[in-house]
Protein backbone atom coordinates (compact mmCIF):
# COMPACT_ATOMS: atom_id res chain seq x y z
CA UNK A 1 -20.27 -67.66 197.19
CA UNK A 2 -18.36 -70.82 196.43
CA UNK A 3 -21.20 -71.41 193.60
CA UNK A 4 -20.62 -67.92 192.16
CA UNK A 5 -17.23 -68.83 191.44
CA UNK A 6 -17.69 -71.67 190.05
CA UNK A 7 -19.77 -70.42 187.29
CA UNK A 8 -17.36 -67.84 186.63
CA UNK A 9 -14.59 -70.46 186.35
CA UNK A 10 -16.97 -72.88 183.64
CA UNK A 11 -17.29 -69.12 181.63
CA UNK A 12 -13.52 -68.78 181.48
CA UNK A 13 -13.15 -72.25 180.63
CA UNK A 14 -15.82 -71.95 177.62
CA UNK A 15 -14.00 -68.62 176.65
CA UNK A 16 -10.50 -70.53 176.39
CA UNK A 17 -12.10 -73.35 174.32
CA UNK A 18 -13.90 -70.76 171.61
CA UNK A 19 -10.79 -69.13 171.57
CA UNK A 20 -8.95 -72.17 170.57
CA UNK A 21 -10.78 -73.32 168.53
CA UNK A 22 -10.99 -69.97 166.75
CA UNK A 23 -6.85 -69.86 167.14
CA UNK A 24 -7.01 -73.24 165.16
CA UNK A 25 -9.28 -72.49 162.22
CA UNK A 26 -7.32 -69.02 161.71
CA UNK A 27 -4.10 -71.47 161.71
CA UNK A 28 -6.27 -74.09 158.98
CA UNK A 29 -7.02 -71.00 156.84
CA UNK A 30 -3.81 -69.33 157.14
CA UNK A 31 -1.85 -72.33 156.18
CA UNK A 32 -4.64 -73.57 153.55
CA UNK A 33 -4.30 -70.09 151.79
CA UNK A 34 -0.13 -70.22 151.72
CA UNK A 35 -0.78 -74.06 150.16
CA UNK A 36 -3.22 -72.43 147.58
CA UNK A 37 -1.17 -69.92 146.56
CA UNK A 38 1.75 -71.86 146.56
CA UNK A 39 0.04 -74.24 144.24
CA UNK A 40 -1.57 -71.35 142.10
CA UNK A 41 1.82 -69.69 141.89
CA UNK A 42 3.46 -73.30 140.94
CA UNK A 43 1.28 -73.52 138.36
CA UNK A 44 1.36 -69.60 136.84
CA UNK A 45 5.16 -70.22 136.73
CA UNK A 46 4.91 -73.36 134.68
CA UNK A 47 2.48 -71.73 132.26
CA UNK A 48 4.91 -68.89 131.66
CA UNK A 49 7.59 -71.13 131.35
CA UNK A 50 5.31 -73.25 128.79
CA UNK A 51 4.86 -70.05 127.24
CA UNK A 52 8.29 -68.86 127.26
CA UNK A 53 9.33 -72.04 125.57
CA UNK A 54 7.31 -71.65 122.29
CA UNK A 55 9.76 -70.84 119.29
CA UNK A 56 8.59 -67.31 118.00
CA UNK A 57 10.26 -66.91 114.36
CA UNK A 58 11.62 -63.65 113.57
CA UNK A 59 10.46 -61.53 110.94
CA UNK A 60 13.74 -62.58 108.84
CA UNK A 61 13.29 -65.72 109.19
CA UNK A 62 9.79 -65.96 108.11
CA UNK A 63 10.62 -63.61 105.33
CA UNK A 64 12.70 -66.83 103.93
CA UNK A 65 9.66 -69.19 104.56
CA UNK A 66 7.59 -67.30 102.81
CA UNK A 67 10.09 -66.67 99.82
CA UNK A 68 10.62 -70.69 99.84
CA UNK A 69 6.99 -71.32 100.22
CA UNK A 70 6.47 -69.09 96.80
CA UNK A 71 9.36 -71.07 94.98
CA UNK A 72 11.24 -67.32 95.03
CA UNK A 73 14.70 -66.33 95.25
CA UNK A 74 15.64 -64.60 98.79
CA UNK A 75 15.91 -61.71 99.10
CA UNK A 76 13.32 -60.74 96.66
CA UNK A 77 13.96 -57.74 94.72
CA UNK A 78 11.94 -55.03 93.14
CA UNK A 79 10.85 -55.10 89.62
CA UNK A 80 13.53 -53.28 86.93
CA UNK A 81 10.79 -52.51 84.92
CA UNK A 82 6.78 -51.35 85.44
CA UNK A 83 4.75 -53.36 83.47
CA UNK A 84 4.05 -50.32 81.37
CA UNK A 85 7.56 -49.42 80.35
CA UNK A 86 7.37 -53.56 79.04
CA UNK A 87 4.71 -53.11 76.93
CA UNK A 88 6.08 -49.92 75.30
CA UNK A 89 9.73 -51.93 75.02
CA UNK A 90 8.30 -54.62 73.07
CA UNK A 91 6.35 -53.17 70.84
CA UNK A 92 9.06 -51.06 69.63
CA UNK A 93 10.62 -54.18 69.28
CA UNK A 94 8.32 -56.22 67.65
CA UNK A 95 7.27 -53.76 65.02
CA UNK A 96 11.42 -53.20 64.35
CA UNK A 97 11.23 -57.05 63.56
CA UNK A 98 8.17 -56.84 61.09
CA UNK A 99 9.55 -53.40 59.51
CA UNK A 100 12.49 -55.50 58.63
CA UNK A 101 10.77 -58.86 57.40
CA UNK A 102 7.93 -56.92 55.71
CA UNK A 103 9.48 -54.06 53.98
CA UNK A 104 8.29 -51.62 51.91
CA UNK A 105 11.45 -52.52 49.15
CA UNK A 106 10.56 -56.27 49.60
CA UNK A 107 7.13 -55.37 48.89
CA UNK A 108 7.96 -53.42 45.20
CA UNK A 109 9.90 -56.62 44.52
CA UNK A 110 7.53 -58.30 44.40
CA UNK A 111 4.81 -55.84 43.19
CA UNK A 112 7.23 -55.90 40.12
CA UNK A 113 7.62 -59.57 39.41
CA UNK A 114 3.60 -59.72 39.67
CA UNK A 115 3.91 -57.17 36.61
CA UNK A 116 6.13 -58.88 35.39
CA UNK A 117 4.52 -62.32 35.14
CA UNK A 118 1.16 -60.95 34.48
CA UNK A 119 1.87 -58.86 31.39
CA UNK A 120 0.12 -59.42 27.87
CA UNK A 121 2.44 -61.73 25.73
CA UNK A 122 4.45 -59.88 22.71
CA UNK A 123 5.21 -61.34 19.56
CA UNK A 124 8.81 -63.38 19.51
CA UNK A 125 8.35 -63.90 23.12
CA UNK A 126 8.22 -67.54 24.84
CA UNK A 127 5.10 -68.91 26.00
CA UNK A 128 3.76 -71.91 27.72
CA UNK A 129 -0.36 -72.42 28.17
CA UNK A 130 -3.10 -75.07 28.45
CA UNK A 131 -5.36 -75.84 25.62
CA UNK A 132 -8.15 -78.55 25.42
CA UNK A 133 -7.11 -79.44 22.22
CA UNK A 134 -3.56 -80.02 23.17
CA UNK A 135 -2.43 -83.25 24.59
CA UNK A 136 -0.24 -81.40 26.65
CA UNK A 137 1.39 -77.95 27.91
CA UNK A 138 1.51 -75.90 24.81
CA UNK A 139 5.26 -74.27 24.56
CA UNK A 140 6.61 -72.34 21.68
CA UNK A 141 7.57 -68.75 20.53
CA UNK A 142 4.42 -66.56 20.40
CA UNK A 143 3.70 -65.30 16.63
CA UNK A 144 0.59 -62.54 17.47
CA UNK A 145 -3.20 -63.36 17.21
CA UNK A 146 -5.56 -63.92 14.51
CA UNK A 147 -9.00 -63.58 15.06
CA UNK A 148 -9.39 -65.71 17.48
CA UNK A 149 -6.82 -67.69 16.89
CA UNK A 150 -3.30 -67.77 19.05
CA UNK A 151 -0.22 -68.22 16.71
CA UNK A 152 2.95 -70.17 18.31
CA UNK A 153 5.19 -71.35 16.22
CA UNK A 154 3.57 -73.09 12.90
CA UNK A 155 0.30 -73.98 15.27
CA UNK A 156 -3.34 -72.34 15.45
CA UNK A 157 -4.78 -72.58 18.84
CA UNK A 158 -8.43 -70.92 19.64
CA UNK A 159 -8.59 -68.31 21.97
CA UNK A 160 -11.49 -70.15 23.57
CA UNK A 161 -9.94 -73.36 24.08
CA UNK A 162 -7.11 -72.10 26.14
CA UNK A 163 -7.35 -72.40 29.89
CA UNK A 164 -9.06 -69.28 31.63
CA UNK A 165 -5.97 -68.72 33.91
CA UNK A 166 -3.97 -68.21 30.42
CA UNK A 167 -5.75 -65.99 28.61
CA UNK A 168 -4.56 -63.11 30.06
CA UNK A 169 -1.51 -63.69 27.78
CA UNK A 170 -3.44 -62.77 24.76
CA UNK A 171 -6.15 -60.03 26.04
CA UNK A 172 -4.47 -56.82 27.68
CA UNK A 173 -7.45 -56.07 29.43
CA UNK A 174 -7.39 -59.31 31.21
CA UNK A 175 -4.11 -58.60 32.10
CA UNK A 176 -4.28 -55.57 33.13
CA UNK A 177 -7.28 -56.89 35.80
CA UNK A 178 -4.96 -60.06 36.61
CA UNK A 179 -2.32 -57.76 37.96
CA UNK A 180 -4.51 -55.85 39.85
CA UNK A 181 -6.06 -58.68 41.33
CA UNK A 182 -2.55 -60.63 42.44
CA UNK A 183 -1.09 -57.35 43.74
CA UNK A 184 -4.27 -56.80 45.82
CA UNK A 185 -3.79 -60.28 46.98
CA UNK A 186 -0.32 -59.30 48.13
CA UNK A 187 -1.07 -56.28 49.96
CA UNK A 188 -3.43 -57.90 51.83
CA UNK A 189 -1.68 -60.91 52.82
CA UNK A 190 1.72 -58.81 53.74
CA UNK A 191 -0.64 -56.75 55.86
CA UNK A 192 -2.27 -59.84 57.67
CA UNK A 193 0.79 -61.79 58.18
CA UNK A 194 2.80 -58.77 59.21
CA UNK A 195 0.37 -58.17 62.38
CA UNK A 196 0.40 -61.61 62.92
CA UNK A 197 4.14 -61.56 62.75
CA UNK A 198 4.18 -58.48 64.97
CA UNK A 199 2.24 -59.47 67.61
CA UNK A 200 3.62 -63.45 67.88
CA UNK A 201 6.85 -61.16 68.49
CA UNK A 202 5.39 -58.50 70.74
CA UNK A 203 3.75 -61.50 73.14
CA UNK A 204 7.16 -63.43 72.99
CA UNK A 205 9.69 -60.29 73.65
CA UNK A 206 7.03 -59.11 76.69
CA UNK A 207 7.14 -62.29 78.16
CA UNK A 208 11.00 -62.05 78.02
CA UNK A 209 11.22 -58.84 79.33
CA UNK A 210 9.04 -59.72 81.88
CA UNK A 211 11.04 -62.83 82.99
CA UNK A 212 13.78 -60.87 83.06
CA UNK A 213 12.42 -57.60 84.76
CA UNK A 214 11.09 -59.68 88.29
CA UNK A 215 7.72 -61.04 87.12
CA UNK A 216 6.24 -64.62 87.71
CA UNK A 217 3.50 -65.88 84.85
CA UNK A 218 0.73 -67.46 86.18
CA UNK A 219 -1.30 -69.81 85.06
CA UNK A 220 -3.85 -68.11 84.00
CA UNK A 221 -1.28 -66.47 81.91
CA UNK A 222 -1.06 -62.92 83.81
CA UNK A 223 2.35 -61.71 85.05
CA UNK A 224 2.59 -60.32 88.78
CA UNK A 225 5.40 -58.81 90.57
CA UNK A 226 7.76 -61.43 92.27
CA UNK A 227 7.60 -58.80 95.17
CA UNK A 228 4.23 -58.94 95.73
CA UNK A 229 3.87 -62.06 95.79
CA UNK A 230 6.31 -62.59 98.13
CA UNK A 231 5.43 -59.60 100.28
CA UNK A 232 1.26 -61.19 99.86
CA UNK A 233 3.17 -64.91 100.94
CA UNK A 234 5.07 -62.87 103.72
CA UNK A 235 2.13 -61.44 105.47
CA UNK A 236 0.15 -64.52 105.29
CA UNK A 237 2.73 -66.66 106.69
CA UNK A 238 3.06 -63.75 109.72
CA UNK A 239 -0.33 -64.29 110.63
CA UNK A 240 -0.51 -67.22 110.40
CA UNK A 241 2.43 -68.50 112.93
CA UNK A 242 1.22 -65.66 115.01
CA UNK A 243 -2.22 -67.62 114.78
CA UNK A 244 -0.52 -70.88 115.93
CA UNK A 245 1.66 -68.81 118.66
CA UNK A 246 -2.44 -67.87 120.35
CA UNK A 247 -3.52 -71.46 119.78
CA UNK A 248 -0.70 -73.23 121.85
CA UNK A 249 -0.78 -70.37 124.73
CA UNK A 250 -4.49 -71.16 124.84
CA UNK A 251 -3.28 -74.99 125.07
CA UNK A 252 -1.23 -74.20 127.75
CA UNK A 253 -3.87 -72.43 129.66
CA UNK A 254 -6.67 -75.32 129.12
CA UNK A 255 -3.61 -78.15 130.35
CA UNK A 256 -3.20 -76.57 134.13
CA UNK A 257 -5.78 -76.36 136.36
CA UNK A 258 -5.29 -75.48 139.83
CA UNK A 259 -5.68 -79.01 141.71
CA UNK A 260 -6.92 -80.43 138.41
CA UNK A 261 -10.08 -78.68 138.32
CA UNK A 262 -9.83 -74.26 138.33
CA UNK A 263 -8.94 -73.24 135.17
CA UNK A 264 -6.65 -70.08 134.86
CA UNK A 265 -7.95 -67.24 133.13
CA UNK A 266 -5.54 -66.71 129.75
CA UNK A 267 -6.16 -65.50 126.42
């Protein structure tokens, strides 16, 4: 009997010791999970306040970053003119400008003094040529012709000793093809220089108007839309503080680790 009991008495006693010992790691774990997540949510509340503290720049105010970063006047403003109505503007222009310096009246003028200067010399009239037998200019009054001969004043002069670029005075035909040939000449240098005239003008008022309407030249010598450059500057510059906001969040993540060594999951 007494032995019975006593074995029941070393059971209890084992029971009581599990069961405190039990009690005491539930107590450990308890308390060692409220430390933990203590810690973890120590450390989640520094990362959002980390986070919280990064400077996030407004749409507005990047829109003025982006204008100063393009060397553009804010607010920027849509063009006053398409590039189309430009080109139409200044070549009305331009070709006013040449109408006016290259007339059609300024043109007969001078049609009529080539005429004028290339006509066949007439008896009584004053001439002035180049002979190889002359020391000098020949200049007198023009008697007529004969033979070959050139009559000024009391002199004889042969028609083919004068210069080739004055015989036109004393042969109608030559005259005739003289004047042709100078007034050819003229046509075709009022043509050339008037296109050259009109488009020096043309380039120079477009690049005015241009200027003026909200463009930017570039170096490559194309014009482009102050707007969309500055709307092409704006959207870069978005992304690309956006971009740094990710990088420094992902910072903040990789600088707190739970007990220096768990990393938090973040972006």
């Amino acid at each position: 009997m007494p032995k019975k009991r006593k074995k029941q008495s070393s059971r209890i006693v084992l029971a009581v010791f599990v069961l405190s010992i039990l009690a005491a790691l539930g107590i450990l774990v308890y308390f060692s999970y409220c430390f933990v997540k203590k810690a973890y949510i120590g450390e989640k509340m520094k990362i959002a306040r980390e986070i919280s503290e990064i400077k996030i720049l407004t749409d507005e105010q990047i829109r003025r970053d982006a204008a100063k970063s393009a060397n553009l006047e804010y607010p920027v403003a849509k063009p006053l003119k398409t590039p189309e109505q430009i080109a139409k503007e200044a070549e009305a222009a331009a070709r006013k400008m040449t109408d006016e310096k290259f007339n059609p009246k300024l043109l007969a003028e001078q049609i009529a003094d080539i005429i004028k200067s290339s006509k066949e010399a007439t008896p009584g009239q004053k001439i002035e040529f180049i002979s190889r037998n002359a020391k000098s200019n020949v200049r007198g009054v023009y008697k007529g012709r004969d033979g070959i001969f050139v009559l000024v004043d009391t002199q004889k002069y042969s028609i083919r000793d004068i210069s080739d670029e004055y015989r036109y005075l004393f042969d109608s035909n030559l005259a005739t093809a003289r004047t042709q040939e100078k007034i050819s000449e003229l046509r075709t240098f009022f043509k050339e220089e008037s296109a050259k005239y009109l488009e020096e003008n043309r380039k120079k008022i477009q690049d005015e108007l241009s200027a003026s309407s909200g463009y930017m030249k570039f170096e490559s010598g194309s014009w482009h839309a102050k707007s969309d450059i500055f709307d092409e500057a704006f959207e870069s510059l978005k992304l690309q503080k956006e971009k740094e906001r990710q990088e420094e969040i992902k910072r903040i993540f990789r600088n707190h680790k739970l007990f220096g060594v768990y990393s938090f999951p973040g972006k």
